[in-house]
PDB file of N, CA and C in Angstrom:
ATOM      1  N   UNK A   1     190.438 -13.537   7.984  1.00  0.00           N
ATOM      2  CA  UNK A   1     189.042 -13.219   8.225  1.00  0.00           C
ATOM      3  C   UNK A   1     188.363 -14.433   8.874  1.00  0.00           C
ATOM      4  N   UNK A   2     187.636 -14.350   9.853  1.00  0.00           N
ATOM      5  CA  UNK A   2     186.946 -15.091  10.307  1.00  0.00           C
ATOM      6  C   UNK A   2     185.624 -15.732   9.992  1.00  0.00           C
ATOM      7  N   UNK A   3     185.690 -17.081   9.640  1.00  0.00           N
ATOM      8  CA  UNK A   3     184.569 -17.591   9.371  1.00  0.00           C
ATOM      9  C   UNK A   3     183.173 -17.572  10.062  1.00  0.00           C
ATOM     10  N   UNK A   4     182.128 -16.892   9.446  1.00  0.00           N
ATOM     11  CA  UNK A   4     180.849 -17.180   9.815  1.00  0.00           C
ATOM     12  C   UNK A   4     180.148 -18.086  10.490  1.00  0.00           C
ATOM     13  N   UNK A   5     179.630 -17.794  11.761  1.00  0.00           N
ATOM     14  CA  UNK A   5     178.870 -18.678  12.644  1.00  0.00           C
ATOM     15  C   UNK A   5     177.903 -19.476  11.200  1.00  0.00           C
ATOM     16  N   UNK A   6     177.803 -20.962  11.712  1.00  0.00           N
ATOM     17  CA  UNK A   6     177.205 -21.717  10.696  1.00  0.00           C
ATOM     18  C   UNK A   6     175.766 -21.209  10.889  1.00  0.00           C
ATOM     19  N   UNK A   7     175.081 -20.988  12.090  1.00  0.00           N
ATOM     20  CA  UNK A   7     173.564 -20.566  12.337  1.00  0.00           C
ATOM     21  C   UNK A   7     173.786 -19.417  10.874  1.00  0.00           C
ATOM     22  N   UNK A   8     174.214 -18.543  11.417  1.00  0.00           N
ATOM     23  CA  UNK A   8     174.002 -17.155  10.066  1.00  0.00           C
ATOM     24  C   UNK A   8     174.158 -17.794   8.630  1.00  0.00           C
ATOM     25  N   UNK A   9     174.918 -18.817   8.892  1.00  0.00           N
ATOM     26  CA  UNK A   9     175.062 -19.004   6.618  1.00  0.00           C
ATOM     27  C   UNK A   9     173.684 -19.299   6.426  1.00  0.00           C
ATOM     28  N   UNK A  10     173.266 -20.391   7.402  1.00  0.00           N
ATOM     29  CA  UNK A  10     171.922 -21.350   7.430  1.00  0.00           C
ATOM     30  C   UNK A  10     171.045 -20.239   7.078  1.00  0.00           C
ATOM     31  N   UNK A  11     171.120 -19.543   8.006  1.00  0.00           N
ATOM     32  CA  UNK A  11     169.608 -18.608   7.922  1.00  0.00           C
ATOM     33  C   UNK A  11     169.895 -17.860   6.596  1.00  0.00           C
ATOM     34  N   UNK A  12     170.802 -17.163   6.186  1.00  0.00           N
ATOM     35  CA  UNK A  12     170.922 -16.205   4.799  1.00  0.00           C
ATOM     36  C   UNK A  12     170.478 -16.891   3.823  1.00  0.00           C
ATOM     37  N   UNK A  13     171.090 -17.903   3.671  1.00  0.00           N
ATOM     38  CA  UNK A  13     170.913 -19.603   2.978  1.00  0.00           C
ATOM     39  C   UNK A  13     169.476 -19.667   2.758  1.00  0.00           C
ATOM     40  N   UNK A  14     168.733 -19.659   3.670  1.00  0.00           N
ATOM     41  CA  UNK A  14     167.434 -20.476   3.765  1.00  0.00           C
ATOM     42  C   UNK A  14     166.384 -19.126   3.426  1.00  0.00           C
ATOM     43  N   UNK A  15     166.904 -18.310   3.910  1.00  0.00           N
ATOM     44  CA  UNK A  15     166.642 -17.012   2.955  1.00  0.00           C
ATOM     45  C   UNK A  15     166.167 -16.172   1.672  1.00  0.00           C
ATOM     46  N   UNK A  16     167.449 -17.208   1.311  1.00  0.00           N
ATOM     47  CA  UNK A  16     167.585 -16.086  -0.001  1.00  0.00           C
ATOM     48  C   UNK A  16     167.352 -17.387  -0.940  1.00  0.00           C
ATOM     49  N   UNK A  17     167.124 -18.352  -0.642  1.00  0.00           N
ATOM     50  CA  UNK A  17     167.386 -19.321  -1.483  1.00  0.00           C
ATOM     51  C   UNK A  17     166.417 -20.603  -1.245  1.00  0.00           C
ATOM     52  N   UNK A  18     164.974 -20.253  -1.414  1.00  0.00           N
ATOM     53  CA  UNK A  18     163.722 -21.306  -0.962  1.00  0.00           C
ATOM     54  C   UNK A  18     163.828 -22.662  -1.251  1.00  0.00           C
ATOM     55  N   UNK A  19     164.939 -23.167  -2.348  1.00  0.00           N
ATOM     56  CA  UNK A  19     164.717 -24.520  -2.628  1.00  0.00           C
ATOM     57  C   UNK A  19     165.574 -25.286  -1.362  1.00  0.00           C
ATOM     58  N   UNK A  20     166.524 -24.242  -0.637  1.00  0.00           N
ATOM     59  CA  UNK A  20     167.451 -24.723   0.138  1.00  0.00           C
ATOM     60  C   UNK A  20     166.450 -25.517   1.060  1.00  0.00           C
ATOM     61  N   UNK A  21     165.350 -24.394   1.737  1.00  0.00           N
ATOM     62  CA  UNK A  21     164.418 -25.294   2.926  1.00  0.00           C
ATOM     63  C   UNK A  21     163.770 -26.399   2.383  1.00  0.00           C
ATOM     64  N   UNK A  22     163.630 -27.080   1.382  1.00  0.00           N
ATOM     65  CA  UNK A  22     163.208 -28.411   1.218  1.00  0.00           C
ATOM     66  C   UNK A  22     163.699 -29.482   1.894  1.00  0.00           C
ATOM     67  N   UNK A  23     164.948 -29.623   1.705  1.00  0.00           N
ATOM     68  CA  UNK A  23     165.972 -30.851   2.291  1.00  0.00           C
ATOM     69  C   UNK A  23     167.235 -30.770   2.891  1.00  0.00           C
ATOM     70  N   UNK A  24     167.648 -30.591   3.813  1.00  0.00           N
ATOM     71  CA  UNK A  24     168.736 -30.741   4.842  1.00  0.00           C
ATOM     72  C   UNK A  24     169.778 -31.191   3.971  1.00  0.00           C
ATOM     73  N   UNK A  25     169.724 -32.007   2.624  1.00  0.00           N
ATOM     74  CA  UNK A  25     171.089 -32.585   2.014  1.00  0.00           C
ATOM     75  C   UNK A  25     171.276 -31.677   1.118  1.00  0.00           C
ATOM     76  N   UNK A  26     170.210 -31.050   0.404  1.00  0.00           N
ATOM     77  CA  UNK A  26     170.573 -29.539  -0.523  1.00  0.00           C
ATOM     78  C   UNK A  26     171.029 -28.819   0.157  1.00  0.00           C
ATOM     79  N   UNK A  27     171.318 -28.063   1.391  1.00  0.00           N
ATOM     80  CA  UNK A  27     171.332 -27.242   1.874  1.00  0.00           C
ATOM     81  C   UNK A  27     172.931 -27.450   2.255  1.00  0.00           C
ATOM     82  N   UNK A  28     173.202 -28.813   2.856  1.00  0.00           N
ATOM     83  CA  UNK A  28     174.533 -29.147   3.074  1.00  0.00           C
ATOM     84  C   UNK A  28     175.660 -29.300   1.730  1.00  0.00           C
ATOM     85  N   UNK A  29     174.794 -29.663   0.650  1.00  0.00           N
ATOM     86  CA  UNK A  29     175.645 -29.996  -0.337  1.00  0.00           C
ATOM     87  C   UNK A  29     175.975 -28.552  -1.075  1.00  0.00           C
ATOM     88  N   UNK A  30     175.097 -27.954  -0.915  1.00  0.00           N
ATOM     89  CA  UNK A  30     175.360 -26.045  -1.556  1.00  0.00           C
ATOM     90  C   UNK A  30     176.594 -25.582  -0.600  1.00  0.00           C
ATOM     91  N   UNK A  31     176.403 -25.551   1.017  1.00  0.00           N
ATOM     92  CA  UNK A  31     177.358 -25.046   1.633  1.00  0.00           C
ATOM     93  C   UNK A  31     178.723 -25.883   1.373  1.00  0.00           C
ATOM     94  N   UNK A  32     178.977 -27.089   1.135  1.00  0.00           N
ATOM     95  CA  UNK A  32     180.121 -27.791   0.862  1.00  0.00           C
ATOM     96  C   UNK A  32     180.232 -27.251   0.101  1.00  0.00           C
ATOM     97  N   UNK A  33     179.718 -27.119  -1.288  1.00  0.00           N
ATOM     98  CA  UNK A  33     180.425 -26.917  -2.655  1.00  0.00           C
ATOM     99  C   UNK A  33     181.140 -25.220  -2.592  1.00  0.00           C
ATOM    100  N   UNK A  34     180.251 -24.623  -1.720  1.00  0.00           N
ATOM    101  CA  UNK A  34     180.944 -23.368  -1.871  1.00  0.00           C
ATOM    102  C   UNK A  34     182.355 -23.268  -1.269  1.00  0.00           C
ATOM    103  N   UNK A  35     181.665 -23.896  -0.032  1.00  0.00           N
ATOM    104  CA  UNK A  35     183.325 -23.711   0.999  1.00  0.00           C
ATOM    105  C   UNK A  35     184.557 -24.489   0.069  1.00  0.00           C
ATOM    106  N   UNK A  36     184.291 -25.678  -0.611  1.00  0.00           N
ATOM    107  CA  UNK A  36     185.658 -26.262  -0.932  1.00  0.00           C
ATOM    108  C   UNK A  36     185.809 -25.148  -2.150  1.00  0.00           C
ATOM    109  N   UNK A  37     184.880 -24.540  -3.022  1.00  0.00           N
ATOM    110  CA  UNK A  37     185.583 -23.379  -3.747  1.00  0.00           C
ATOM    111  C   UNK A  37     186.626 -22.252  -2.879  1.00  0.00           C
ATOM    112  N   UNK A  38     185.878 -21.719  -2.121  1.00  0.00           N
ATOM    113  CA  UNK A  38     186.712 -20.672  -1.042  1.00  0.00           C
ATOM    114  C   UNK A  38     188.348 -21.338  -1.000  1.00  0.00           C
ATOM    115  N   UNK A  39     188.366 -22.749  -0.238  1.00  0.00           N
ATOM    116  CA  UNK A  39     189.808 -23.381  -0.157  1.00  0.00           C
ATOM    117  C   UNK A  39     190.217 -24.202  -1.550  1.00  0.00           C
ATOM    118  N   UNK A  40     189.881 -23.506  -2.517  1.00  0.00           N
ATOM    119  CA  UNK A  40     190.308 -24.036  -4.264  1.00  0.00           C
ATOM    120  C   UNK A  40     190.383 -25.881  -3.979  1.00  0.00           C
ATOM    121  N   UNK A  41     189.271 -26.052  -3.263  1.00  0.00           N
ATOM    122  CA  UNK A  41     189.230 -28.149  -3.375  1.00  0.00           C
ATOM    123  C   UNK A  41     188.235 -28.141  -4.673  1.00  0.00           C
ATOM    124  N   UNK A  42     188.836 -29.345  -5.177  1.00  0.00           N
ATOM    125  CA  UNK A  42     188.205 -29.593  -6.203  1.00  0.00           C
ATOM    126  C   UNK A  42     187.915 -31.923  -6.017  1.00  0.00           C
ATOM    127  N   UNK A  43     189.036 -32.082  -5.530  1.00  0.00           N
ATOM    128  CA  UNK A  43     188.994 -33.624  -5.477  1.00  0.00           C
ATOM    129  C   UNK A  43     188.234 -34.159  -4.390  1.00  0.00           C
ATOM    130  N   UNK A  44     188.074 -35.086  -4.694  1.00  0.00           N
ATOM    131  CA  UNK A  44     187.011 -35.765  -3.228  1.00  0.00           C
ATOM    132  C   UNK A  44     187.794 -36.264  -2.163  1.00  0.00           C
ATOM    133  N   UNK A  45     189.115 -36.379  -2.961  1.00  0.00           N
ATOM    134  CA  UNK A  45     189.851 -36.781  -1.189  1.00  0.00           C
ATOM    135  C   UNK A  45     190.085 -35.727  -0.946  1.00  0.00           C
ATOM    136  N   UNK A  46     190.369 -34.639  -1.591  1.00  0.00           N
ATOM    137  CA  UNK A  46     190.735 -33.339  -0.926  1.00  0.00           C
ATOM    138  C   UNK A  46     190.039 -32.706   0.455  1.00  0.00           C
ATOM    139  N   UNK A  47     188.440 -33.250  -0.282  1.00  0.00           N
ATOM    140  CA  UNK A  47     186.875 -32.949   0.177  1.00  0.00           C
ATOM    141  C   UNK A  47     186.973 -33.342   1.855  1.00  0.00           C
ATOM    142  N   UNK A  48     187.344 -34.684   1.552  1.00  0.00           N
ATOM    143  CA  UNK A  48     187.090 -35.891   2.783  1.00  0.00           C
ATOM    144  C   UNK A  48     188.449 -34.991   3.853  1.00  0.00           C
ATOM    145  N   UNK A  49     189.787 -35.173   3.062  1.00  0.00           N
ATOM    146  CA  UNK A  49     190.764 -34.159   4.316  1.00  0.00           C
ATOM    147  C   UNK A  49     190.254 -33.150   4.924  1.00  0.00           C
ATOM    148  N   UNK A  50     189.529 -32.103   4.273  1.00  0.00           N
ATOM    149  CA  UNK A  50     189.150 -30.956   4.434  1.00  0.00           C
ATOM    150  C   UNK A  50     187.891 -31.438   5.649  1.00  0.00           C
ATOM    151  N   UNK A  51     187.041 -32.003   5.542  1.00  0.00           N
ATOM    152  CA  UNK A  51     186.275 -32.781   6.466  1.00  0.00           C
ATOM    153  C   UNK A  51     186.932 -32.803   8.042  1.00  0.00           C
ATOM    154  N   UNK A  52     187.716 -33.916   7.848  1.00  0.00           N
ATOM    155  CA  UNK A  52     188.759 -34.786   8.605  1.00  0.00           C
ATOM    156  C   UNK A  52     189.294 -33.825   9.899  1.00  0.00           C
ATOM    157  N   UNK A  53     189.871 -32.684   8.778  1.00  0.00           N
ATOM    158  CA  UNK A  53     190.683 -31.553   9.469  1.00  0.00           C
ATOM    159  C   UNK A  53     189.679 -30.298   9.872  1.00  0.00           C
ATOM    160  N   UNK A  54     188.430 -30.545   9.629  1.00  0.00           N
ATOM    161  CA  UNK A  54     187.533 -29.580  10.189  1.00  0.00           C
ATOM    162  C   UNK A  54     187.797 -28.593   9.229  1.00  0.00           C
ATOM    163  N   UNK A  55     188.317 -28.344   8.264  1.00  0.00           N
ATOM    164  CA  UNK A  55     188.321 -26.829   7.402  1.00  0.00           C
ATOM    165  C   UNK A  55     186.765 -26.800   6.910  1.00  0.00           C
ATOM    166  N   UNK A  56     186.035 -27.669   6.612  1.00  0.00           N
ATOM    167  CA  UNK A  56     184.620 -27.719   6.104  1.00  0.00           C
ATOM    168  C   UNK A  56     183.962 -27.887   6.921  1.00  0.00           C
ATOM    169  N   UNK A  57     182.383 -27.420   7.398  1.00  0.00           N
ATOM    170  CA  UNK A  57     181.487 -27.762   8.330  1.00  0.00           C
ATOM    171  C   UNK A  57     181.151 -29.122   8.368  1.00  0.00           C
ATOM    172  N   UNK A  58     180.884 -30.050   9.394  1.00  0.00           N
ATOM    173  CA  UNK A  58     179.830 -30.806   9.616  1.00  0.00           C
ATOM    174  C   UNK A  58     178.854 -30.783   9.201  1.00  0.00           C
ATOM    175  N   UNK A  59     178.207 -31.973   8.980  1.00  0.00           N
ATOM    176  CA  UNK A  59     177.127 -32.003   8.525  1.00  0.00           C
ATOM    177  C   UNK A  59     175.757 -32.006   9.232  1.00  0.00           C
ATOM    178  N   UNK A  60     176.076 -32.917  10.793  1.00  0.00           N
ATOM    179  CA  UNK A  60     175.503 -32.791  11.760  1.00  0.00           C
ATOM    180  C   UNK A  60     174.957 -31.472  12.244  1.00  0.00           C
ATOM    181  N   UNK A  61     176.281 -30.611  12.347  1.00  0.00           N
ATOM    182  CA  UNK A  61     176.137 -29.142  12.545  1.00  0.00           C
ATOM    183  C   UNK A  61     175.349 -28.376  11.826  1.00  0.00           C
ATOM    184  N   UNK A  62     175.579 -28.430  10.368  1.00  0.00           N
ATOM    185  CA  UNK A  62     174.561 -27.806   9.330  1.00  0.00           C
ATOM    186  C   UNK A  62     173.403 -28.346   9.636  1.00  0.00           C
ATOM    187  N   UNK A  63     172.593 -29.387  10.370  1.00  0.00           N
ATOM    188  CA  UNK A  63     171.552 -29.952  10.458  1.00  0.00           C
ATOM    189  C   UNK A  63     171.360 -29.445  11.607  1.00  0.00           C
ATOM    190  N   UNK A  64     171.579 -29.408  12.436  1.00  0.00           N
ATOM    191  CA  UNK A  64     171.373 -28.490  13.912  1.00  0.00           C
ATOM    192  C   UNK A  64     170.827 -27.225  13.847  1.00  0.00           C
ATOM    193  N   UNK A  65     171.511 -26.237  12.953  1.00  0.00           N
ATOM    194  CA  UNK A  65     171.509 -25.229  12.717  1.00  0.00           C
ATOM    195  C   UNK A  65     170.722 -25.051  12.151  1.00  0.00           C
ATOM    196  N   UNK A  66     170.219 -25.911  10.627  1.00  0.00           N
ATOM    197  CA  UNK A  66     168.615 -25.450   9.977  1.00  0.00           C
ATOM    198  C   UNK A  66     167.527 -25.556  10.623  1.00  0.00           C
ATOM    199  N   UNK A  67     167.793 -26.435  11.987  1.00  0.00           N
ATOM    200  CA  UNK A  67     166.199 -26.760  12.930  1.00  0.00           C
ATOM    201  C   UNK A  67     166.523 -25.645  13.490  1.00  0.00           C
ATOM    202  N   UNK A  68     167.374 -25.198  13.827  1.00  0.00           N
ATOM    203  CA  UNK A  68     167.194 -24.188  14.991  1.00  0.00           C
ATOM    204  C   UNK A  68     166.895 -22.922  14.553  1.00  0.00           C
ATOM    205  N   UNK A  69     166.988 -22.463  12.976  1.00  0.00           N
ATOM    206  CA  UNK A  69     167.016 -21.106  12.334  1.00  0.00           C
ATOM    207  C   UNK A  69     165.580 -21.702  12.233  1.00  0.00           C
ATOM    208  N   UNK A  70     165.088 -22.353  11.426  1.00  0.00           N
ATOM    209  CA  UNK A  70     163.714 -23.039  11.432  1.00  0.00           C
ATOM    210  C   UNK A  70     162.521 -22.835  12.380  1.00  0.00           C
ATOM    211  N   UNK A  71     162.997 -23.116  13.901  1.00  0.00           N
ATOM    212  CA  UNK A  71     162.541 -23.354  14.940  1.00  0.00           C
ATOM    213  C   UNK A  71     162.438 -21.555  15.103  1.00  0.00           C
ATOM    214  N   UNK A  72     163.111 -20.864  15.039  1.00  0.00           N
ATOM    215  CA  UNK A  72     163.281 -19.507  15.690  1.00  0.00           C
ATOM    216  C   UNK A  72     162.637 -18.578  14.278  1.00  0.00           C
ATOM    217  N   UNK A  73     162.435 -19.177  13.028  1.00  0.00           N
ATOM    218  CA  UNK A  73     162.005 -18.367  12.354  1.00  0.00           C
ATOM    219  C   UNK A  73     161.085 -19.399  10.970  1.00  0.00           C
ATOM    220  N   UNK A  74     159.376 -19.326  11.776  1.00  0.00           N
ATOM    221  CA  UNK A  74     159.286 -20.417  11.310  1.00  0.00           C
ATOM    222  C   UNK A  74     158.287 -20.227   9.745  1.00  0.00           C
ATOM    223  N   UNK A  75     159.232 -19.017   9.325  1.00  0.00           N
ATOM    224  CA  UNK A  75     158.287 -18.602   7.941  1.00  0.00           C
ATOM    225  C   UNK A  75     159.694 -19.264   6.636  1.00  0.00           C
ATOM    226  N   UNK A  76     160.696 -19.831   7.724  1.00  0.00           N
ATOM    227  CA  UNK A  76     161.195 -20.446   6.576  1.00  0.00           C
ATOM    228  C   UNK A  76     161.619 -22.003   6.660  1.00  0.00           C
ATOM    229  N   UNK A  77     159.999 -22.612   7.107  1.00  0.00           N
ATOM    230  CA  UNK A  77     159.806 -23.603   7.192  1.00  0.00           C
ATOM    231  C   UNK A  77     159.702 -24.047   5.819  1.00  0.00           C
ATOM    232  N   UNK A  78     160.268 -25.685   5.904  1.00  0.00           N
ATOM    233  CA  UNK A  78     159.861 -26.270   4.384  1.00  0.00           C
ATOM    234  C   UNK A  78     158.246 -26.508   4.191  1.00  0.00           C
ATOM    235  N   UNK A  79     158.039 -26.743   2.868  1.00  0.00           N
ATOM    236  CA  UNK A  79     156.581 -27.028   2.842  1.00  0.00           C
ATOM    237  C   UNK A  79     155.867 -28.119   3.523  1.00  0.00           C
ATOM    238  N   UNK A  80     154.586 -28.259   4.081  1.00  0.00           N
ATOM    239  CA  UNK A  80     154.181 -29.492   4.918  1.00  0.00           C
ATOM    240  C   UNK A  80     154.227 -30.534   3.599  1.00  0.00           C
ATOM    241  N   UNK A  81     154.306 -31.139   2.686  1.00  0.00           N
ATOM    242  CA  UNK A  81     154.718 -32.201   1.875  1.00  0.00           C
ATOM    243  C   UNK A  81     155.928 -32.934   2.180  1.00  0.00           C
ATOM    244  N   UNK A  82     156.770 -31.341   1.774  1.00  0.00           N
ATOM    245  CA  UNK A  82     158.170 -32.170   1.889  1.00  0.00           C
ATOM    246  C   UNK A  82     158.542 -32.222   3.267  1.00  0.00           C
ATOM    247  N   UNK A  83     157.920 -31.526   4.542  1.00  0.00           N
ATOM    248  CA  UNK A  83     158.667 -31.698   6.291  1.00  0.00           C
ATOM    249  C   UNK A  83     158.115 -33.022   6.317  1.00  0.00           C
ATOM    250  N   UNK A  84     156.560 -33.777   5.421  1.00  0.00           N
ATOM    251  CA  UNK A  84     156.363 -35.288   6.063  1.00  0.00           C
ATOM    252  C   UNK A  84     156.926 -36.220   5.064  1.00  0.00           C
ATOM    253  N   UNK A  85     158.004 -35.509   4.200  1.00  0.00           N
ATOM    254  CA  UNK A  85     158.380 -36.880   3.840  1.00  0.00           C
ATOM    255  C   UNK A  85     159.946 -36.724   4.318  1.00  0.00           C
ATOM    256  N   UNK A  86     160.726 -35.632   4.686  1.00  0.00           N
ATOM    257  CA  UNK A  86     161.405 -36.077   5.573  1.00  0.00           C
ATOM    258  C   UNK A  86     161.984 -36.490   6.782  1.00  0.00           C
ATOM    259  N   UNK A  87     160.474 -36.661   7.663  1.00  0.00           N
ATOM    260  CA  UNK A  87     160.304 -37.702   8.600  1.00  0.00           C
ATOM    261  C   UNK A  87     160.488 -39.176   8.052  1.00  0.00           C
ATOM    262  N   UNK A  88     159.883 -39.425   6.973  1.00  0.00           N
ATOM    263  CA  UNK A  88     159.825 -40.430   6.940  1.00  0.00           C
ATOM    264  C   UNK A  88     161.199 -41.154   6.520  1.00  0.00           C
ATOM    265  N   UNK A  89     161.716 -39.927   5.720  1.00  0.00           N
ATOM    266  CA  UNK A  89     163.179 -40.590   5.158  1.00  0.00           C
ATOM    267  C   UNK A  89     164.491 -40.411   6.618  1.00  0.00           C
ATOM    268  N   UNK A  90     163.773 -39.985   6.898  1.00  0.00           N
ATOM    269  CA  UNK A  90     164.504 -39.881   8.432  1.00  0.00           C
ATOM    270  C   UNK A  90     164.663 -41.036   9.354  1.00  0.00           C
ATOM    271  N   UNK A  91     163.603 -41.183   9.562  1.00  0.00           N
ATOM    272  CA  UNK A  91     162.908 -42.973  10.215  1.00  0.00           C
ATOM    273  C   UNK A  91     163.787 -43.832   9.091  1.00  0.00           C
ATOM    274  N   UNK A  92     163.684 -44.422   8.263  1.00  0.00           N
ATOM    275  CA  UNK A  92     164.140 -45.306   7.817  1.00  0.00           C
ATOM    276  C   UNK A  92     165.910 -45.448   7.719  1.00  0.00           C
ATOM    277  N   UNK A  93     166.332 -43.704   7.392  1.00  0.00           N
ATOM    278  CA  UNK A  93     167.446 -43.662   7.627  1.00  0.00           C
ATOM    279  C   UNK A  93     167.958 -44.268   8.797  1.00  0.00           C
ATOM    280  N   UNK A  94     167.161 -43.689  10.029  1.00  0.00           N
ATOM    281  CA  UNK A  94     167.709 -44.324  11.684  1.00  0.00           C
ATOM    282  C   UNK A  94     167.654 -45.627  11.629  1.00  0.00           C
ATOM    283  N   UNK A  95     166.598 -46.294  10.675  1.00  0.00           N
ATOM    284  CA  UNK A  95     166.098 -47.882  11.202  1.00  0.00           C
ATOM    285  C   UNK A  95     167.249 -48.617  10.244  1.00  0.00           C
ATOM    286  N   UNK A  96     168.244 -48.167   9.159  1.00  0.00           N
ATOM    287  CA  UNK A  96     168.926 -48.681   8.631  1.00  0.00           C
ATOM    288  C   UNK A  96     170.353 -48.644   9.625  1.00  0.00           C
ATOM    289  N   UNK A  97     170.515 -47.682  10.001  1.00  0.00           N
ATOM    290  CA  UNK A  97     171.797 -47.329  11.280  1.00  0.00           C
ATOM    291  C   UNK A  97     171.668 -48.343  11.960  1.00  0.00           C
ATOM    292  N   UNK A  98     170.229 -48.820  12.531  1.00  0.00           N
ATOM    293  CA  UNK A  98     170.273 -49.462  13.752  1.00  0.00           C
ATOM    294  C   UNK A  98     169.864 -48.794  14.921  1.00  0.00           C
ATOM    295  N   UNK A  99     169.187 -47.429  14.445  1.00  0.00           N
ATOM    296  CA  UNK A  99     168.949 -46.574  15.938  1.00  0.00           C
ATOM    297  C   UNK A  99     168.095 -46.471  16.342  1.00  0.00           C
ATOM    298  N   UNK A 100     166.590 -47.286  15.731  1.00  0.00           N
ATOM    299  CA  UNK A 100     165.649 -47.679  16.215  1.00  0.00           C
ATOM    300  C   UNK A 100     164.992 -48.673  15.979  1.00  0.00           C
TER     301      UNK A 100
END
């Protein structure tokens, strides 16, 4: 069976499940935990192979995908509290990288 375009989990996701649109890392860490159930992972190196070898989504990708379900459907925007504080944790994230 073929795995689900990541846009569609996002949106069902963000859906059915309001705490998901708060934060981009809930949202990624729900879809990890499910998928490594689907492939019976339970260990963290298992986690990281599964990564490695692409059997698990990106994370980048899952982040792409919530702006863009977001962007195209914008009643399942997060609340204006939490969208300005993760600008801000955003910014600092980049300014710790080095990317601005």
């Amino acid at each position: 069976m073929p795995r689900p375009r990541i846009k569609d989990t996002v949106k069902v996701l963000l859906e059915n499940h309001p705490i998901l649109r708060e934060d981009a890392n809930y949202l990624i860490s729900h879809i990890w935990r499910h998928q490594a159930r689907e492939l019976n992972i339970s260990a963290s190196e298992d986690i990281f192979r599964a990564m490695c070898d692409k059997s698990i989504w990106n994370a980048e990708s899952i982040r792409r995908s919530r702006r863009k379900v977001i962007e195209e459907n914008p009643h399942l925007k997060p609340t204006e509290r939490t969208a300005e504080q993760n600008i801000v944790l955003e910014q600092i994230m980049r300014q710790n990288r080095g990317e601005i």
